[in-house]
N, C-alpha and C. Protein backbone atom coordinates (compact mmCIF):
# COMPACT_ATOMS: atom_id res chain seq x y z
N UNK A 1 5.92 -113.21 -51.00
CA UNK A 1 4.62 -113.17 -51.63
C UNK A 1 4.56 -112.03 -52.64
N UNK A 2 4.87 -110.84 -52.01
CA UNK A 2 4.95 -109.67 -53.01
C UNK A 2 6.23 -109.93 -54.60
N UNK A 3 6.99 -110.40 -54.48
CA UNK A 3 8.00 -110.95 -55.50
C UNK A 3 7.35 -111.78 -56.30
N UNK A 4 6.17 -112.40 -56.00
CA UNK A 4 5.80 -113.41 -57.59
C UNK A 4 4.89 -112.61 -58.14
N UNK A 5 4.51 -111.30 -58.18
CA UNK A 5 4.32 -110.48 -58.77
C UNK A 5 4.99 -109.78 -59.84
N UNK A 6 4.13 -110.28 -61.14
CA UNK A 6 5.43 -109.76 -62.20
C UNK A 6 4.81 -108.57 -63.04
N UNK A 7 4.56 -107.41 -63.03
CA UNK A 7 4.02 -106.43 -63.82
C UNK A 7 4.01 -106.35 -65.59
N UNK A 8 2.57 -106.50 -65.83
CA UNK A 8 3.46 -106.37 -67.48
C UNK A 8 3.79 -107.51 -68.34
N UNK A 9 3.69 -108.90 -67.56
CA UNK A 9 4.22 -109.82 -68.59
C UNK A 9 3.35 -110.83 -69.02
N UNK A 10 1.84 -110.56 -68.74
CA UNK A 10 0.71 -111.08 -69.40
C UNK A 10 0.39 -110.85 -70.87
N UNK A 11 0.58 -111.71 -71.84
CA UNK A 11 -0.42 -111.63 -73.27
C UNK A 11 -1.45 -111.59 -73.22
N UNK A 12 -1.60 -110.12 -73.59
CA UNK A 12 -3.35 -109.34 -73.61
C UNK A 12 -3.29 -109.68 -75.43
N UNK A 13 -2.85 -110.33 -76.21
CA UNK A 13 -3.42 -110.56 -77.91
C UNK A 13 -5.01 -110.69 -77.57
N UNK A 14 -5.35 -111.53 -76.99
CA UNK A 14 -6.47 -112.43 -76.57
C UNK A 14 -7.53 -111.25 -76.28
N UNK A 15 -7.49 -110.51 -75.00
CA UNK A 15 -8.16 -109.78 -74.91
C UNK A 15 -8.38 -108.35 -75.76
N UNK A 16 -7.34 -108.45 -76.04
CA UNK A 16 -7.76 -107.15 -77.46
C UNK A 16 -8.34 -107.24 -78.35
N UNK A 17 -8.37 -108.11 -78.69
CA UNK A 17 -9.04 -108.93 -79.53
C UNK A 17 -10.49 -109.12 -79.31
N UNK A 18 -10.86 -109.14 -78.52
CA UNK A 18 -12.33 -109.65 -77.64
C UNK A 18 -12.74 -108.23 -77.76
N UNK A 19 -11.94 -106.94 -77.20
CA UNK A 19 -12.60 -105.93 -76.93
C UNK A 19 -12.94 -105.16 -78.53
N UNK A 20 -12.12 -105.70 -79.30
CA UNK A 20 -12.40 -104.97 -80.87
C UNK A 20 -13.33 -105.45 -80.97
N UNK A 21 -13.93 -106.70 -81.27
CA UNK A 21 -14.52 -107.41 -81.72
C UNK A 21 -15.99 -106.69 -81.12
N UNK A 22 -15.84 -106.56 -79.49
CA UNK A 22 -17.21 -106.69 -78.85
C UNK A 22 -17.79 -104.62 -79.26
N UNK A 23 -16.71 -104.12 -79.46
CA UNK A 23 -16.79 -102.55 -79.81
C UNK A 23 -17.49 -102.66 -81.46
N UNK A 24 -16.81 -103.26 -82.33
CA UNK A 24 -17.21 -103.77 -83.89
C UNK A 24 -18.34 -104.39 -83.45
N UNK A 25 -19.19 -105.00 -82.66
CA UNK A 25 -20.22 -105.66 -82.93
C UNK A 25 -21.47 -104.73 -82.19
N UNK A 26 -20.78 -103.87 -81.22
CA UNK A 26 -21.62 -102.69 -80.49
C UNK A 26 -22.00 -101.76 -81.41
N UNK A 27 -20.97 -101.30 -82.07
CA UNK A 27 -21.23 -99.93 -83.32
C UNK A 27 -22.34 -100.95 -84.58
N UNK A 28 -21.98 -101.70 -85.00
CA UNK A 28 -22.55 -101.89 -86.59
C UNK A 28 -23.82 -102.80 -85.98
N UNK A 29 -24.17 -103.20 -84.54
CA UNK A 29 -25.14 -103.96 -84.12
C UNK A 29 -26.41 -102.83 -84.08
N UNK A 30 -25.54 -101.68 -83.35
CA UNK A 30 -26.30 -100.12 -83.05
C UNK A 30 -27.10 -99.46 -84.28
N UNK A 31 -26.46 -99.51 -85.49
CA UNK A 31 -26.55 -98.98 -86.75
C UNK A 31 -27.50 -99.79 -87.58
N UNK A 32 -27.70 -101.36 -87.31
CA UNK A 32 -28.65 -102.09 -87.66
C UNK A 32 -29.90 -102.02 -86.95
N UNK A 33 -29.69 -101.84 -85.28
CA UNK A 33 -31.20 -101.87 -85.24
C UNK A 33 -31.69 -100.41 -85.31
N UNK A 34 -30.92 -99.32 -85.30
CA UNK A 34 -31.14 -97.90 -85.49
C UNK A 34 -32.46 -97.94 -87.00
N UNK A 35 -31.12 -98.36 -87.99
CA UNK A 35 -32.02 -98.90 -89.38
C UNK A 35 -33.55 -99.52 -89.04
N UNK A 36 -33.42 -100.47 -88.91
CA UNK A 36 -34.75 -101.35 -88.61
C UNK A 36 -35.42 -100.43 -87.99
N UNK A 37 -35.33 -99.93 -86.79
CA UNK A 37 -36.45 -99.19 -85.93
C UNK A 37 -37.07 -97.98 -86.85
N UNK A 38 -35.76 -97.54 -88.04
CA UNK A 38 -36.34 -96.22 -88.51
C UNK A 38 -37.43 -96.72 -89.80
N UNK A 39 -36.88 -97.76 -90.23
CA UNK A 39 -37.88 -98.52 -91.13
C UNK A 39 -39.26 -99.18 -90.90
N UNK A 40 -39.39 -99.48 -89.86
CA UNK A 40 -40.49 -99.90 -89.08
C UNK A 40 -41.68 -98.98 -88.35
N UNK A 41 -41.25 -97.90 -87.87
CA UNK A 41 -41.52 -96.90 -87.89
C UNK A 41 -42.02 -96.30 -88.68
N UNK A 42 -41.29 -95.94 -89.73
CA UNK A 42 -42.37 -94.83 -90.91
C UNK A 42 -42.99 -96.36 -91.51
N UNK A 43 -42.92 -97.30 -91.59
CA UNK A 43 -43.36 -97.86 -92.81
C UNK A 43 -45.10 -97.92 -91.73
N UNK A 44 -45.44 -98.62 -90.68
CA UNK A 44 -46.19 -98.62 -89.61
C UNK A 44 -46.65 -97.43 -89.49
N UNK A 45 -46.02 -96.66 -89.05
CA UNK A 45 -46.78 -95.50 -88.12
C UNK A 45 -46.94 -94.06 -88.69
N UNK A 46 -47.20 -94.25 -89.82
CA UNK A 46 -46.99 -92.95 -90.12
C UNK A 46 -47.08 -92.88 -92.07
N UNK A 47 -47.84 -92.23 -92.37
CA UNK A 47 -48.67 -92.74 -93.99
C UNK A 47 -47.16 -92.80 -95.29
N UNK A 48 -46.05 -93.06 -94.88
CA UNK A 48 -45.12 -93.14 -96.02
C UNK A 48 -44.53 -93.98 -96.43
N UNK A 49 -45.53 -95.14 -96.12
CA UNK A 49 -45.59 -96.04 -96.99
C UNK A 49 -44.49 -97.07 -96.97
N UNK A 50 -44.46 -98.36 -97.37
CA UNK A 50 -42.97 -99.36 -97.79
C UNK A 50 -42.09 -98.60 -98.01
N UNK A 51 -42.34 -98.39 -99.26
CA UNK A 51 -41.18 -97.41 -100.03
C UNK A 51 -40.53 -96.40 -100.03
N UNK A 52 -41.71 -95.47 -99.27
CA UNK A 52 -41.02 -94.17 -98.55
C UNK A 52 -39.86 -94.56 -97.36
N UNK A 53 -40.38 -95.81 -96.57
CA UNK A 53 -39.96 -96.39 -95.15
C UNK A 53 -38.75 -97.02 -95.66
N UNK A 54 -38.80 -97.69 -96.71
CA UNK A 54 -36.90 -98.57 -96.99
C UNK A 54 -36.18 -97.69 -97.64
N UNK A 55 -36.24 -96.61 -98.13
CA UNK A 55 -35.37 -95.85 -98.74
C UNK A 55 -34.92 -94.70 -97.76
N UNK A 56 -36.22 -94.15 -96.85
CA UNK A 56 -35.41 -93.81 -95.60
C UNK A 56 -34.15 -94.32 -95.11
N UNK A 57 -34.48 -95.49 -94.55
CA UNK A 57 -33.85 -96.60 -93.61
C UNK A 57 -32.41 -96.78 -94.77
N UNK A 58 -32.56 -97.03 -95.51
CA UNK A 58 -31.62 -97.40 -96.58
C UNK A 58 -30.55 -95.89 -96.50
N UNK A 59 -31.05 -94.84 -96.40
CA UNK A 59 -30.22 -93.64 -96.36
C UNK A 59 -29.44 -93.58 -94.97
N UNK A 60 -30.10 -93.83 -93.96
CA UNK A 60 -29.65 -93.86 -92.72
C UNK A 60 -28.62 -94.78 -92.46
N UNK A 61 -28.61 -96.13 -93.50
CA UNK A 61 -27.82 -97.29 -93.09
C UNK A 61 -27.01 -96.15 -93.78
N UNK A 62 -26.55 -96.01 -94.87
CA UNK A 62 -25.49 -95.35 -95.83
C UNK A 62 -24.62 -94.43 -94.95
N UNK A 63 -25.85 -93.47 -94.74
CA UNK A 63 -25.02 -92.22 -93.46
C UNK A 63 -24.24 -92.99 -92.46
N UNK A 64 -24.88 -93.96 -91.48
CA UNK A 64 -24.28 -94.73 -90.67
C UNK A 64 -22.69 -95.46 -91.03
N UNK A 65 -22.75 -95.74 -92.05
CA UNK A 65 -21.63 -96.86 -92.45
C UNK A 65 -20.87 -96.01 -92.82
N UNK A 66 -21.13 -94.92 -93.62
CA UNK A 66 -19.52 -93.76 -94.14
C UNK A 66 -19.17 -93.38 -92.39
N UNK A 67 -20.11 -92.70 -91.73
CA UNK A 67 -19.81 -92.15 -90.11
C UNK A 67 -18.60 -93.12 -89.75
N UNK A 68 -19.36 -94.77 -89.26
CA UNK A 68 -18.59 -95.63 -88.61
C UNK A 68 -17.71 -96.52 -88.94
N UNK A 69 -17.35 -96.40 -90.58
CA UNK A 69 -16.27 -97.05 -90.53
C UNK A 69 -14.75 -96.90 -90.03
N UNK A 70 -13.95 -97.15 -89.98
CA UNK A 70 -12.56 -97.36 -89.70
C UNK A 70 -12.18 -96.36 -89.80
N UNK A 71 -10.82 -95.62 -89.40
CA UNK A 71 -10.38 -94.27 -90.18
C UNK A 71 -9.16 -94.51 -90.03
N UNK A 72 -8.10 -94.35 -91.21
CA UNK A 72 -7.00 -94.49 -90.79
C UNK A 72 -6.37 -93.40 -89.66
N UNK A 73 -5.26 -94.34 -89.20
CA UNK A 73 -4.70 -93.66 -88.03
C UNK A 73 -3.90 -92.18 -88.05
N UNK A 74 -4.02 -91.38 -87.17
CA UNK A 74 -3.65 -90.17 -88.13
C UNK A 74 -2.20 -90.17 -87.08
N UNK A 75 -1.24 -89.71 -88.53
CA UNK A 75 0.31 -89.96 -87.96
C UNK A 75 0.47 -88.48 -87.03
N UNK A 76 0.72 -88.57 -85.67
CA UNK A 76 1.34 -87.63 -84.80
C UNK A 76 2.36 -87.51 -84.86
């Protein structure tokens, strides 16, 4: 029973794949509603207006997206 045990020789492509994907959709999902909430927020609650409120939000997406994009791999 212990012998059809084979360590190691499963293709994880599949699941690596799943976990990038679900990490890529956690970060830039995070950063969208971050946006929205900050836009909704001032534009609603607080006297600065549409315009004050999307150009906020619009700065925050910007900050967000240089932060979280990709970085190349740094050679050790």
């Amino acid at each position: 029973m212990a012998s059809e045990y084979h360590r190691g020789e499963m293709d994880i492509q599949e699941q690596e794949a799943t976990f990038v994907m679900f990490n890529s959709l956690t970060k830039w999902g995070s950063l969208a509603i971050t946006s929205l909430l900050v836009w909704l927020v001032l534009w609603f609650c607080t006297p600065t207006g549409f315009l004050g409120a999307t150009v906020t939000a619009f700065i925050v997406a910007v900050i967000g997206v240089v932060v979280l994009k990709e970085k190349p791999d740094a050679d050790h």
